[in-house]
N, C-alpha and C. Protein backbone atom coordinates (compact mmCIF):
# COMPACT_ATOMS: atom_id res chain seq x y z
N UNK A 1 -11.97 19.44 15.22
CA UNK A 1 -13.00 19.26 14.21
C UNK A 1 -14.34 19.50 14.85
N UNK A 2 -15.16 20.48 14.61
CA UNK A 2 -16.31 20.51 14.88
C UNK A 2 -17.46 20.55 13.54
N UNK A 3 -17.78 19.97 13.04
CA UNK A 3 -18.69 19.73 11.54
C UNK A 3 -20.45 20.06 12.19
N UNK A 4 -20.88 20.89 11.43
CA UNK A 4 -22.24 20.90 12.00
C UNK A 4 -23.05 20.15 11.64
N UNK A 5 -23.29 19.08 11.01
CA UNK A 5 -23.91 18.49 11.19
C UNK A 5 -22.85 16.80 11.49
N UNK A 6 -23.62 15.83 12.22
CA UNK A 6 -22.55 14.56 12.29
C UNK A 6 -21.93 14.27 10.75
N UNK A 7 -20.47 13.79 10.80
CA UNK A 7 -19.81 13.16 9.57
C UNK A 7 -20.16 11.89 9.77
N UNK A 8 -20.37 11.02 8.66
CA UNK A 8 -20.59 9.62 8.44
C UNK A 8 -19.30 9.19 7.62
N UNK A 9 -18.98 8.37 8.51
CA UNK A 9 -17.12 8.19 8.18
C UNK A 9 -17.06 6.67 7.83
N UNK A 10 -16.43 6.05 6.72
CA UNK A 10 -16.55 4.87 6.39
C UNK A 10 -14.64 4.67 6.95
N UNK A 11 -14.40 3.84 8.07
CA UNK A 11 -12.92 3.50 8.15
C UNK A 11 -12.80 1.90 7.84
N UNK A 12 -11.55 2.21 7.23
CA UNK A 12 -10.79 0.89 6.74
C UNK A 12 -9.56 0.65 7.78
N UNK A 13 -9.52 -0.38 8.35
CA UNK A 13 -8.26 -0.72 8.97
C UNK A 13 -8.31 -1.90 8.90
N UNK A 14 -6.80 -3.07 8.91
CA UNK A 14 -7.13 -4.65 9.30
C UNK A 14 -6.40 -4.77 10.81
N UNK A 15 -5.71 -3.70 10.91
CA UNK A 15 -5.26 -4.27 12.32
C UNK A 15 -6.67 -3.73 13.43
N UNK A 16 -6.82 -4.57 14.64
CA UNK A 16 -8.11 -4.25 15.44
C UNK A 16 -7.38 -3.67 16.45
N UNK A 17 -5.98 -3.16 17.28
CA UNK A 17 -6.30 -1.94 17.90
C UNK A 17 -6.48 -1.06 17.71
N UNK A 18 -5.36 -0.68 16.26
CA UNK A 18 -6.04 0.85 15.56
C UNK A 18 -7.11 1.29 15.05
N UNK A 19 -7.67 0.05 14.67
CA UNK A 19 -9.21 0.28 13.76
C UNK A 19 -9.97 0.95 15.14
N UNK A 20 -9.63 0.35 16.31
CA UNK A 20 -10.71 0.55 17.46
C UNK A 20 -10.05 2.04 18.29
N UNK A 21 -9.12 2.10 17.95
CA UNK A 21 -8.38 3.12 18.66
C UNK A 21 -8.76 4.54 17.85
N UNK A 22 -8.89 4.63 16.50
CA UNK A 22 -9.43 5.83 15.82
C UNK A 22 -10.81 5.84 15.38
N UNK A 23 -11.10 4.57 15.65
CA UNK A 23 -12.50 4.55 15.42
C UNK A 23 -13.02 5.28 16.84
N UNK A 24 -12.83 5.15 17.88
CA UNK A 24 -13.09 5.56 19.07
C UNK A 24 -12.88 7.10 19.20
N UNK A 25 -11.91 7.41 18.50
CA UNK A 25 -11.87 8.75 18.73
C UNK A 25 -12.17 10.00 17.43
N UNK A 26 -12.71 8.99 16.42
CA UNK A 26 -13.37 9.69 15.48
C UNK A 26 -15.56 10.00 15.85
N UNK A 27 -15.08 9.04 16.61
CA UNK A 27 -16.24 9.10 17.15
C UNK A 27 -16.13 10.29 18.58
N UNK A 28 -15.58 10.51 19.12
CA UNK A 28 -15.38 11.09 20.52
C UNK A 28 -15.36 12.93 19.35
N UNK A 29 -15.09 12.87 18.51
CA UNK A 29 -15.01 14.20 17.20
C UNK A 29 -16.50 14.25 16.84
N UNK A 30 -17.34 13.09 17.43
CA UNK A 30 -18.69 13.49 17.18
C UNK A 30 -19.07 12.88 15.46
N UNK A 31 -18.28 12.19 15.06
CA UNK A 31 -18.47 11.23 14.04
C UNK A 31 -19.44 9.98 13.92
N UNK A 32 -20.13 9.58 13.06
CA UNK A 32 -20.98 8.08 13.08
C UNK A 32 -20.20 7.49 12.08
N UNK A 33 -19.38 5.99 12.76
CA UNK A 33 -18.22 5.40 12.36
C UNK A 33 -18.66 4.05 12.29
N UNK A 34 -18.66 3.71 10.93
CA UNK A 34 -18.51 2.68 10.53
C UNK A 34 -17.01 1.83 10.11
N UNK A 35 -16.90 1.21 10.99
CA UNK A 35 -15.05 0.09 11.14
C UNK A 35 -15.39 -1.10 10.52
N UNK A 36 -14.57 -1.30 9.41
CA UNK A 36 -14.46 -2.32 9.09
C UNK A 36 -13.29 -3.01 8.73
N UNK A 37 -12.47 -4.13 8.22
CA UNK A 37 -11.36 -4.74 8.56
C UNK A 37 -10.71 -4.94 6.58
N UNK A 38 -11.56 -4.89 5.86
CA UNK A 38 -11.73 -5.81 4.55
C UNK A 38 -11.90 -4.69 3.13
N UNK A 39 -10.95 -4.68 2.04
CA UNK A 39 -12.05 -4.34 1.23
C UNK A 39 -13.75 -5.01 0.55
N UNK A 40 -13.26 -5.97 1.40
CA UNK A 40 -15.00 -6.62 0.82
C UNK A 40 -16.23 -6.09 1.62
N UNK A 41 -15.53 -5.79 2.79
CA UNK A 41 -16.47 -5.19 3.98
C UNK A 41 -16.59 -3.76 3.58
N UNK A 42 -15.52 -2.79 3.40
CA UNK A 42 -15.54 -1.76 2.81
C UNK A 42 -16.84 -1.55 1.78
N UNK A 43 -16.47 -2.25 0.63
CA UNK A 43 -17.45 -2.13 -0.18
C UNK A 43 -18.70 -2.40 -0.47
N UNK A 44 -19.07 -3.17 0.35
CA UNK A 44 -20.66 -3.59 0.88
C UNK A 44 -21.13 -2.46 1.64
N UNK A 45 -20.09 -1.59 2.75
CA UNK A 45 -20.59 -0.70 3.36
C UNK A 45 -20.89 0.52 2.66
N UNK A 46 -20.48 0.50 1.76
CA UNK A 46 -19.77 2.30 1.02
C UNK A 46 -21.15 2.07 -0.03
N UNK A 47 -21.59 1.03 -0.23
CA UNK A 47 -22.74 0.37 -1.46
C UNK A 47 -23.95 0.47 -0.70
N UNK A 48 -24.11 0.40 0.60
CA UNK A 48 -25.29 0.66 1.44
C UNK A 48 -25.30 1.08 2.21
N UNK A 49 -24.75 2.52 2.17
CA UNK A 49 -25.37 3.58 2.96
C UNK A 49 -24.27 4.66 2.16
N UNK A 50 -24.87 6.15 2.45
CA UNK A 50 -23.83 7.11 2.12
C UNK A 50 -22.94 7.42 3.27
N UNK A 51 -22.17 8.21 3.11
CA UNK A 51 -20.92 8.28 3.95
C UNK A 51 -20.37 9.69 3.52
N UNK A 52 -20.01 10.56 3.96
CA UNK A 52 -19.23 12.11 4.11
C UNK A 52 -17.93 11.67 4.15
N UNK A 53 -17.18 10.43 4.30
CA UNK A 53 -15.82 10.82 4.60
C UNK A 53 -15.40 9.17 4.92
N UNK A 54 -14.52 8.87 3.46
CA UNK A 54 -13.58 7.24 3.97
C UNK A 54 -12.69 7.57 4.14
N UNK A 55 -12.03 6.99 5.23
CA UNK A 55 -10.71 6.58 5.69
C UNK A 55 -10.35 5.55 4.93
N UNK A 56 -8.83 4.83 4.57
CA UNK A 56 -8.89 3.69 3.90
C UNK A 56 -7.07 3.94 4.15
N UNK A 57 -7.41 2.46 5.32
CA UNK A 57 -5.86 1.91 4.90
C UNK A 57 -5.23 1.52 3.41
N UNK A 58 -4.53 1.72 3.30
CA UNK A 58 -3.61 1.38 2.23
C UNK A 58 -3.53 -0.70 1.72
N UNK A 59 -2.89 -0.92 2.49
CA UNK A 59 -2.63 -2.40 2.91
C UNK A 59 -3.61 -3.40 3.34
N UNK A 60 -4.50 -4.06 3.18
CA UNK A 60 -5.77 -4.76 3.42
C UNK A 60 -5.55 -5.68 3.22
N UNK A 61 -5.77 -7.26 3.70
CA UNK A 61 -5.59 -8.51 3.58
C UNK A 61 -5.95 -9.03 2.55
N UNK A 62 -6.99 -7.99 1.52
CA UNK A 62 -7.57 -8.95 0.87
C UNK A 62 -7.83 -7.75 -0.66
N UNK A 63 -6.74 -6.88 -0.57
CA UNK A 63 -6.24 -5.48 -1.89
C UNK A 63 -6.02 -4.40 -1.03
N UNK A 64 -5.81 -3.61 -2.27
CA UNK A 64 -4.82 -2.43 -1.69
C UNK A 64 -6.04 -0.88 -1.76
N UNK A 65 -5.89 -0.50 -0.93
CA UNK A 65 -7.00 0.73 -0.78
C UNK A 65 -6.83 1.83 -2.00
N UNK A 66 -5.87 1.71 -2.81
CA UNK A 66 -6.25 2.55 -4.10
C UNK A 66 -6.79 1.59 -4.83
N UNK A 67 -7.00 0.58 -4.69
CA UNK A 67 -7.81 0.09 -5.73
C UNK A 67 -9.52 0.01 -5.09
N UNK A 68 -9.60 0.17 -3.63
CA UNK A 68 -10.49 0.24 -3.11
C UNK A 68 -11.26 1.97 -3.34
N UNK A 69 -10.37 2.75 -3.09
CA UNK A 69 -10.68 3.85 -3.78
C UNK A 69 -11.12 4.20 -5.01
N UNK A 70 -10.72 3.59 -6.35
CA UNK A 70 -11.04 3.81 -7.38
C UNK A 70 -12.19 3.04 -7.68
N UNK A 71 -12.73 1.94 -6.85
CA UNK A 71 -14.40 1.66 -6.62
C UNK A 71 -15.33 2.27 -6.00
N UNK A 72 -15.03 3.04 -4.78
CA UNK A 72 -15.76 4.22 -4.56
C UNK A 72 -16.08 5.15 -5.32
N UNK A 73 -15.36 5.43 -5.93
CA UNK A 73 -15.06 6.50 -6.72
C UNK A 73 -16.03 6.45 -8.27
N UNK A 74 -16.51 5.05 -8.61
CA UNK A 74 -17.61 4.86 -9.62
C UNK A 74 -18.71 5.25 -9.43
N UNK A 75 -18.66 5.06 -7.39
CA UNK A 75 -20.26 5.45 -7.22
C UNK A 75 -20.28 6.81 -6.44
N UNK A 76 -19.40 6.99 -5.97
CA UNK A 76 -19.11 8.33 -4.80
C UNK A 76 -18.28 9.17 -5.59
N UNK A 77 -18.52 10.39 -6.14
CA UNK A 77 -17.25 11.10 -6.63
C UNK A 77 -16.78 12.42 -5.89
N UNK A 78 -17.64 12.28 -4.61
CA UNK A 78 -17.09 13.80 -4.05
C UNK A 78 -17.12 13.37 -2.94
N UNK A 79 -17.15 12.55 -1.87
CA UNK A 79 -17.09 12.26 -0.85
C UNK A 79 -15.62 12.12 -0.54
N UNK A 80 -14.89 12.78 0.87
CA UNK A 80 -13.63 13.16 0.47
C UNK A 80 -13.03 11.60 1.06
N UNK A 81 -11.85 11.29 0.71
CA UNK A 81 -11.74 10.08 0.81
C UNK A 81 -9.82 10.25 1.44
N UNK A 82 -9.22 9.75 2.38
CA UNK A 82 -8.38 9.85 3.10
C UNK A 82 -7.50 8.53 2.96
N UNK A 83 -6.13 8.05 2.34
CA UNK A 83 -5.64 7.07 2.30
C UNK A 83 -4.50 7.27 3.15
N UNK A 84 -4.24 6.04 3.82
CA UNK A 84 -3.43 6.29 4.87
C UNK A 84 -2.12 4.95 4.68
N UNK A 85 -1.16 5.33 4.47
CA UNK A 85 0.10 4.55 3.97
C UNK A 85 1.03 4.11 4.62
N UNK A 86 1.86 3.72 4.51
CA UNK A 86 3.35 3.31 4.80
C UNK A 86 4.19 4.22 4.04
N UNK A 87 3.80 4.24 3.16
CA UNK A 87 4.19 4.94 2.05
C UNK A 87 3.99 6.58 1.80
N UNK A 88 4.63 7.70 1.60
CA UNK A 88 4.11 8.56 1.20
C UNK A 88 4.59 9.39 0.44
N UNK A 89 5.89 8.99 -0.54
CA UNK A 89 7.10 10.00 -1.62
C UNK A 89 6.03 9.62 -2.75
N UNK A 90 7.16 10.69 -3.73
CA UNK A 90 6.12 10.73 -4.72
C UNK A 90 5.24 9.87 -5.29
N UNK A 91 6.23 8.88 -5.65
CA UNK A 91 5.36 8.15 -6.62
C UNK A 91 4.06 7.38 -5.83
N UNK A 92 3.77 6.97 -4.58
CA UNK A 92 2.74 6.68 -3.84
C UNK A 92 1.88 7.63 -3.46
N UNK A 93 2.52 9.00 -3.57
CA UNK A 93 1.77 10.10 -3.25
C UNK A 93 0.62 9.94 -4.70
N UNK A 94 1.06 10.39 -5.84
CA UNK A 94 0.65 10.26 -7.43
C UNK A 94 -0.26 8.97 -7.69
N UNK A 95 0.04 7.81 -7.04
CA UNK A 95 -0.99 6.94 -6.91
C UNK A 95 -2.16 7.30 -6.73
N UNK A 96 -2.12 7.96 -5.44
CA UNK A 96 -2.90 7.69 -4.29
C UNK A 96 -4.12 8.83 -5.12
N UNK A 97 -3.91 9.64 -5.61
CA UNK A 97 -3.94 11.36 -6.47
C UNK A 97 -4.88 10.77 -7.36
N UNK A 98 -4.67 9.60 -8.58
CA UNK A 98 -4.71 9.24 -9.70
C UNK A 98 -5.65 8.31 -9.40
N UNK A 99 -5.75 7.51 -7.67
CA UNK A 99 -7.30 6.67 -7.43
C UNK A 99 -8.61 7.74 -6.90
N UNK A 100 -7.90 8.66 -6.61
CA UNK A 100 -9.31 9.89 -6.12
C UNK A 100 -9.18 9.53 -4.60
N UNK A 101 -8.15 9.73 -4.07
CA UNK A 101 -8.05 9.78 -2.93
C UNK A 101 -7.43 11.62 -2.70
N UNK A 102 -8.38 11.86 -1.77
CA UNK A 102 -7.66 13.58 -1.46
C UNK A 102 -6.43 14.02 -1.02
N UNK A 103 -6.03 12.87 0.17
CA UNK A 103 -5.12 13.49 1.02
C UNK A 103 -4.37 11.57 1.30
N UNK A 104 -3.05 11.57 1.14
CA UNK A 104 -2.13 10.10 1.31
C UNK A 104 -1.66 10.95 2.53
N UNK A 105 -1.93 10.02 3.95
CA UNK A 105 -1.59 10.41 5.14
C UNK A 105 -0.98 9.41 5.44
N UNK A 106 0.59 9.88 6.08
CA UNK A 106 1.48 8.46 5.84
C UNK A 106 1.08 8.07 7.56
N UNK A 107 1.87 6.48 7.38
CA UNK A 107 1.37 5.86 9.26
C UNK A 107 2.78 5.45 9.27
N UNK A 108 3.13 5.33 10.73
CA UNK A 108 2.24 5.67 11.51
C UNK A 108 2.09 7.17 11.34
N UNK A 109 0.47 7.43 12.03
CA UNK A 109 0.10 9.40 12.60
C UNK A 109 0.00 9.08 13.55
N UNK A 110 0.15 10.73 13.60
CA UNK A 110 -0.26 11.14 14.75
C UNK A 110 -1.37 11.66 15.10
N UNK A 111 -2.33 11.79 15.98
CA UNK A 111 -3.49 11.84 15.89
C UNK A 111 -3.81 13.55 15.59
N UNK A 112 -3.06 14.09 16.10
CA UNK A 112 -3.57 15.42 15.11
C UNK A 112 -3.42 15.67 13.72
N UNK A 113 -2.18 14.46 13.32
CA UNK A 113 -2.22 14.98 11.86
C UNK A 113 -3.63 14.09 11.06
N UNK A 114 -4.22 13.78 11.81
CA UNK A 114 -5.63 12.90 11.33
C UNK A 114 -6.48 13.46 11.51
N UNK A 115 -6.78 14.24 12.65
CA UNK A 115 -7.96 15.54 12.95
C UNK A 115 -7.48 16.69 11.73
N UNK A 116 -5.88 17.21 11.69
CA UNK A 116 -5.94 18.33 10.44
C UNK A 116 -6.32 17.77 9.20
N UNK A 117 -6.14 16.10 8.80
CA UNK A 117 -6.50 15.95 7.68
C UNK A 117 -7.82 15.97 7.44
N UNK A 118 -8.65 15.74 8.29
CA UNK A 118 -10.15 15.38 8.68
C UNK A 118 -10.85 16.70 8.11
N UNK A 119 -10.06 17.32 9.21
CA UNK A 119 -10.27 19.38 9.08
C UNK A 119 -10.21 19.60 7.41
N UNK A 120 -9.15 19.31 6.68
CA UNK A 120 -8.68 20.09 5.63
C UNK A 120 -9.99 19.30 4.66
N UNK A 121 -10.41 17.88 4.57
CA UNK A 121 -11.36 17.73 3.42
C UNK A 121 -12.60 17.75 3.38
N UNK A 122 -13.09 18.15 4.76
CA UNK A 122 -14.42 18.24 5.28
C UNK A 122 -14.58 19.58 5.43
N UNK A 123 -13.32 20.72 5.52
CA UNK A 123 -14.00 22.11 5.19
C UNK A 123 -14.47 22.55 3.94
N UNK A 124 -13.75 21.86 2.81
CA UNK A 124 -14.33 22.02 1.40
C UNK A 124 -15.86 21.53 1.27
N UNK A 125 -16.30 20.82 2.21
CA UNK A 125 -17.31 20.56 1.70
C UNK A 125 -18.59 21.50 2.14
């Protein structure tokens, strides 16, 4: 991924090695990464400031990232938005589609299939 100008990446994770482990290397992609653990944190962040690009676990302690998605999505409607699952057959795929999420990237990844997904919704833009 090389983006010419920095991406401003909003990530969702609750577990803290992965949050820190792709946060680290979304950043090392030359990203400005905002990690947070919560959809409550999520949405305070995504509400004050803009952002090029959410990540959003699926599974959150406190709702589920398509529903976190479909609140972005009131105020953000083109910012590409990346949900990342347990899950990824159809019918979670069609979820994920139907909250305005671009791309349901199942977990565990692998870290390139997170740089091609990165690649694939940030070249449209």
């Amino acid at each position: 991924m090389s983006p010419k100008k920095r991406t401003r990446v909003l990530y969702v994770e609750d577990h803290d090695d992965t949050r820190d482990m792709v946060a680290l290397l979304l950043r090392d992609l030359t990203c400005d990464v905002t990690a947070v653990e919560s959809c409550a944190e999520a949405l305070a962040a995504a509400k004050g400031a803009k952002f090029n690009l959410y990540i959003l676990d699926n599974c959150l302690p406190d709702g589920l990232g398509t529903t976190l998605c479909r609140e972005i999505r009131t105020f953000d409607s083109s910012s590409p938005i990346i949900l990342c699952s347990g899950f990824d057959d159809g019918p979670h795929l069609e979820t994920a589609g139907d909250a305005g999420a671009n791309i349901l990237l199942a977990k565990p990844f692998d870290v390139n299939d997170l740089i091609d997904a990165i690649d694939k919704v940030t070249r449209k833009k």
